[in-house]
C-alpha atoms as a PDB file:
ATOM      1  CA  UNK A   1     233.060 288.377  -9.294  1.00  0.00           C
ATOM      2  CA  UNK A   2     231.752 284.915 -11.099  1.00  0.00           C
ATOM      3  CA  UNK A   3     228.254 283.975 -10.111  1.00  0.00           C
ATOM      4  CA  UNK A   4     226.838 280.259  -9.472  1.00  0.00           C
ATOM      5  CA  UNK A   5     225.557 280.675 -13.033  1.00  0.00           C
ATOM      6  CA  UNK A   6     229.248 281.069 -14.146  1.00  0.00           C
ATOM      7  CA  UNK A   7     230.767 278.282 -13.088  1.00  0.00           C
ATOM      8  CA  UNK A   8     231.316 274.875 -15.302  1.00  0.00           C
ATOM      9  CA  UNK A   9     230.250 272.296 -12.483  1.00  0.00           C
ATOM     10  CA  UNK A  10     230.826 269.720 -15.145  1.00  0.00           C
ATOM     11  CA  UNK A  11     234.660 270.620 -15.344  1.00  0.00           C
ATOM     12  CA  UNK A  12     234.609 271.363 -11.378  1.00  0.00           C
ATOM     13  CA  UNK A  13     233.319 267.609 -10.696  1.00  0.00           C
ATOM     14  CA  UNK A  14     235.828 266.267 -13.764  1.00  0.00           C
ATOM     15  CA  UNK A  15     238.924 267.692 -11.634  1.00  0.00           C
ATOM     16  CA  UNK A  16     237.704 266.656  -8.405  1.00  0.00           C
ATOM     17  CA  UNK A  17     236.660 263.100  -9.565  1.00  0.00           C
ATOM     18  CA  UNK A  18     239.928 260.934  -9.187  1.00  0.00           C
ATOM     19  CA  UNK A  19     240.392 261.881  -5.710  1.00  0.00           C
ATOM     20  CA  UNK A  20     237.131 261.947  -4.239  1.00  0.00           C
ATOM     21  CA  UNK A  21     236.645 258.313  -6.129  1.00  0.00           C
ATOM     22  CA  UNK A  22     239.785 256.904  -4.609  1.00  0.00           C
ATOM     23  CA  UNK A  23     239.301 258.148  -0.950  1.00  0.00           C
ATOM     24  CA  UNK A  24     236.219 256.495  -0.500  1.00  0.00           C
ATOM     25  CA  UNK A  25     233.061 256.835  -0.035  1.00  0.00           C
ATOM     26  CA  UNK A  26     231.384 259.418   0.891  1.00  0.00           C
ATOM     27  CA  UNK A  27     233.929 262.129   0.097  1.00  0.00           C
ATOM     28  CA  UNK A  28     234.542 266.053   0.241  1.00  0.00           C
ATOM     29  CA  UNK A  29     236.848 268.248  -1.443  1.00  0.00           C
ATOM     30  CA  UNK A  30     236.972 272.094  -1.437  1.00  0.00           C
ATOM     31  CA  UNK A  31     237.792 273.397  -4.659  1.00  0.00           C
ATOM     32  CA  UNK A  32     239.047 277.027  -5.423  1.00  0.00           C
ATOM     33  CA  UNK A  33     238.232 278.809  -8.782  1.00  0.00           C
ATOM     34  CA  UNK A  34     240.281 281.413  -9.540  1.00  0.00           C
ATOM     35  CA  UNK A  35     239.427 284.414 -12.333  1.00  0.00           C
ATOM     36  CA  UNK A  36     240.537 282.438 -15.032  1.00  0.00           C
ATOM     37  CA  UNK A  37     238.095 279.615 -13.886  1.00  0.00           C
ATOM     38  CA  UNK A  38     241.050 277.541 -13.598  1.00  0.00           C
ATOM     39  CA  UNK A  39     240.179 274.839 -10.844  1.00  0.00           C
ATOM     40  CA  UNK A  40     242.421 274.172  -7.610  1.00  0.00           C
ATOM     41  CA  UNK A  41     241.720 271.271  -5.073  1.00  0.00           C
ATOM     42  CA  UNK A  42     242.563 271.641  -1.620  1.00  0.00           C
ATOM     43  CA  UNK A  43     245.196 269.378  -0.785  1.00  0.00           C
ATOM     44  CA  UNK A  44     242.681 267.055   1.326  1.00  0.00           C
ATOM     45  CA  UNK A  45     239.550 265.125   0.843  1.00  0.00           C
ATOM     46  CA  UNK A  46     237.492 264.671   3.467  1.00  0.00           C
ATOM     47  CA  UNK A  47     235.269 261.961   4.756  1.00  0.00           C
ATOM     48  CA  UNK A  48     232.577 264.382   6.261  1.00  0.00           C
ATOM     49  CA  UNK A  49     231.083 267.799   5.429  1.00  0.00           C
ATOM     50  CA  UNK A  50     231.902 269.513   9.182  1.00  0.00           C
ATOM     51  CA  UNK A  51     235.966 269.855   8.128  1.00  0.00           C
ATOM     52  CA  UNK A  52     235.375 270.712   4.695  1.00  0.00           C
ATOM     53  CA  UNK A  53     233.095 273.262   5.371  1.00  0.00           C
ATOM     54  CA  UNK A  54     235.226 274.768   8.254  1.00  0.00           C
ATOM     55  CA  UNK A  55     238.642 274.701   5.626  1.00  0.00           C
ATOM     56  CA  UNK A  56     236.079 276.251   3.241  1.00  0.00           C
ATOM     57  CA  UNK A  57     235.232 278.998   5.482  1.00  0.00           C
ATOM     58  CA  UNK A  58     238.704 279.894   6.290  1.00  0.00           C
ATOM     59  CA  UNK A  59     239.763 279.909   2.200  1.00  0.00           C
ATOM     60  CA  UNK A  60     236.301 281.993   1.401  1.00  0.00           C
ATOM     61  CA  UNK A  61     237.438 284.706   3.754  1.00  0.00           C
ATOM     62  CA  UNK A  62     240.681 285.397   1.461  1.00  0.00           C
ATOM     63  CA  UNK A  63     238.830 284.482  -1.435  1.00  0.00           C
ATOM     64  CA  UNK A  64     236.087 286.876  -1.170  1.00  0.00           C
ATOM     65  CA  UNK A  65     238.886 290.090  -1.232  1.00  0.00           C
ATOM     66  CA  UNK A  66     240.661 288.435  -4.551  1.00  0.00           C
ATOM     67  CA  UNK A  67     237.353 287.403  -6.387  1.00  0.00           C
ATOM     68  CA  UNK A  68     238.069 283.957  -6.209  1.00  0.00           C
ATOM     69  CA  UNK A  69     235.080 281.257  -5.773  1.00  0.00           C
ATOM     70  CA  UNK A  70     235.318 278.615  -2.683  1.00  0.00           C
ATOM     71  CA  UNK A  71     233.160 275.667  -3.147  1.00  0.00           C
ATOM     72  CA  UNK A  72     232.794 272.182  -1.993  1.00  0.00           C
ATOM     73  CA  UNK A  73     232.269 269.161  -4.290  1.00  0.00           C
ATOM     74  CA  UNK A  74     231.127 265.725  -2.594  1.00  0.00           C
ATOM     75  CA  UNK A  75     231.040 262.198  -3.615  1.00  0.00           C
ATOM     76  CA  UNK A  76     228.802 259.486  -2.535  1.00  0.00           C
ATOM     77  CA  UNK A  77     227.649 255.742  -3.756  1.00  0.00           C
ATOM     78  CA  UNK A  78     224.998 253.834  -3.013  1.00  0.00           C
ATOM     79  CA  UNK A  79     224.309 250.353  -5.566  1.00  0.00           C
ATOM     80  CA  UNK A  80     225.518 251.092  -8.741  1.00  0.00           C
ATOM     81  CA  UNK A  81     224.807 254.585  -8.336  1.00  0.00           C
ATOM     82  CA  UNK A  82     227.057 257.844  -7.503  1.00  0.00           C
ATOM     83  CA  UNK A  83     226.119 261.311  -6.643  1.00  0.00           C
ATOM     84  CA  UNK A  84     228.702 264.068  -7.151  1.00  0.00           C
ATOM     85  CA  UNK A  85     227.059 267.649  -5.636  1.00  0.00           C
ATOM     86  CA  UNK A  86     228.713 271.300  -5.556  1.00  0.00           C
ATOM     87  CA  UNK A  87     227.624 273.081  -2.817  1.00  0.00           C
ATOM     88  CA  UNK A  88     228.120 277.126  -2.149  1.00  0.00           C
ATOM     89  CA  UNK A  89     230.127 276.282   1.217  1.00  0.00           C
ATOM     90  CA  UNK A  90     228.544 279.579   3.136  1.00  0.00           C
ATOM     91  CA  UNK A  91     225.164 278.704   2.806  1.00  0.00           C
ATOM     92  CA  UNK A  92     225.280 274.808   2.268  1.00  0.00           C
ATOM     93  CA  UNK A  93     223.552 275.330  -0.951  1.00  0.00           C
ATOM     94  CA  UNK A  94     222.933 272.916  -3.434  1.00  0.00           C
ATOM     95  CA  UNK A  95     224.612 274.283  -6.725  1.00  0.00           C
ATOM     96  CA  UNK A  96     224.429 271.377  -9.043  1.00  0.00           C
ATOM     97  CA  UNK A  97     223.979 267.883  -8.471  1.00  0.00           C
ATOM     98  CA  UNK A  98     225.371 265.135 -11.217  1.00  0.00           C
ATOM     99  CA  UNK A  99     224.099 261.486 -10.954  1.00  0.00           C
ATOM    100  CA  UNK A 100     225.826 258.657 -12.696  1.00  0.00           C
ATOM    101  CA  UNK A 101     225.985 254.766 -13.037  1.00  0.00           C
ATOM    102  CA  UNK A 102     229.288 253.237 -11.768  1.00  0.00           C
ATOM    103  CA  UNK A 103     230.717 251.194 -14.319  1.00  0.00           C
ATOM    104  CA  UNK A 104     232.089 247.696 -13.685  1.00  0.00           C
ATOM    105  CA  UNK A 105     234.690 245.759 -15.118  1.00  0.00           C
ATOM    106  CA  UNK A 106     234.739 242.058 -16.049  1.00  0.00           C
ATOM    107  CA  UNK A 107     237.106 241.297 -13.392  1.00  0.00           C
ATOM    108  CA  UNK A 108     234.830 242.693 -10.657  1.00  0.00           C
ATOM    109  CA  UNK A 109     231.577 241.560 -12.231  1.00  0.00           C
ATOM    110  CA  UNK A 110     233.362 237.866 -11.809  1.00  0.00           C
ATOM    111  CA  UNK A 111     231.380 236.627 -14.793  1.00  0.00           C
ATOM    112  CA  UNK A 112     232.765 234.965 -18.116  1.00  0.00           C
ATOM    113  CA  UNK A 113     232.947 237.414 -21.179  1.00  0.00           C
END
């Protein structure tokens, strides 16, 4: 079985990044890595930790007999800014946290070029 050390949050946050940008803000999706470390988002984001966390649960508890790895990635924006965390769903850990500046367009920074 993978340990926290194993896992390539960059990647994990990469996959999960389209969908937890487009369903708002803030956003959860629980993510399973299989023993290939290929990643596989649940087919729902949420928009609060209390349902992902229970889903979580319920996919750790197969999970844990396969060797698979069950952990939550979450999305929120505040300013310019945008915080993407894994967290070990059992324990609410903090696994990684990535921040980064949210990049504007011309059309939404309404200013001449």
């Amino acid at each position: 079985m993978s340990s926290a050390v194993d896992l390539d949050y960059v990647r994990i946050i990469n996959q999960a990044r389209l969908e937890l940008e487009s369903a708002g803000n803030p956003s959860f999706v629980v993510i399973v890595i299989d023993l290939a470390g290929e990643v596989h988002l649940a087919p729902m984001v949420y928009a609060t930790i209390g349902p992902a966390s229970d889903h979580a649960s319920r996919l750790n508890r197969a999970a844990f007999e396969t060797g698979e790895r069950v952990v939550i990635v979450s999305r929120s924006a505040a300013g310019r800014r945008a915080m993407f965390t894994v967290v070990e769903p059992r324990t609410m850990r903090k696994l990684h946290t990535r921040l980064e500046v949210i990049e504007e367009t011309f059309a939404e920074m309404d200013t001449k070029i």
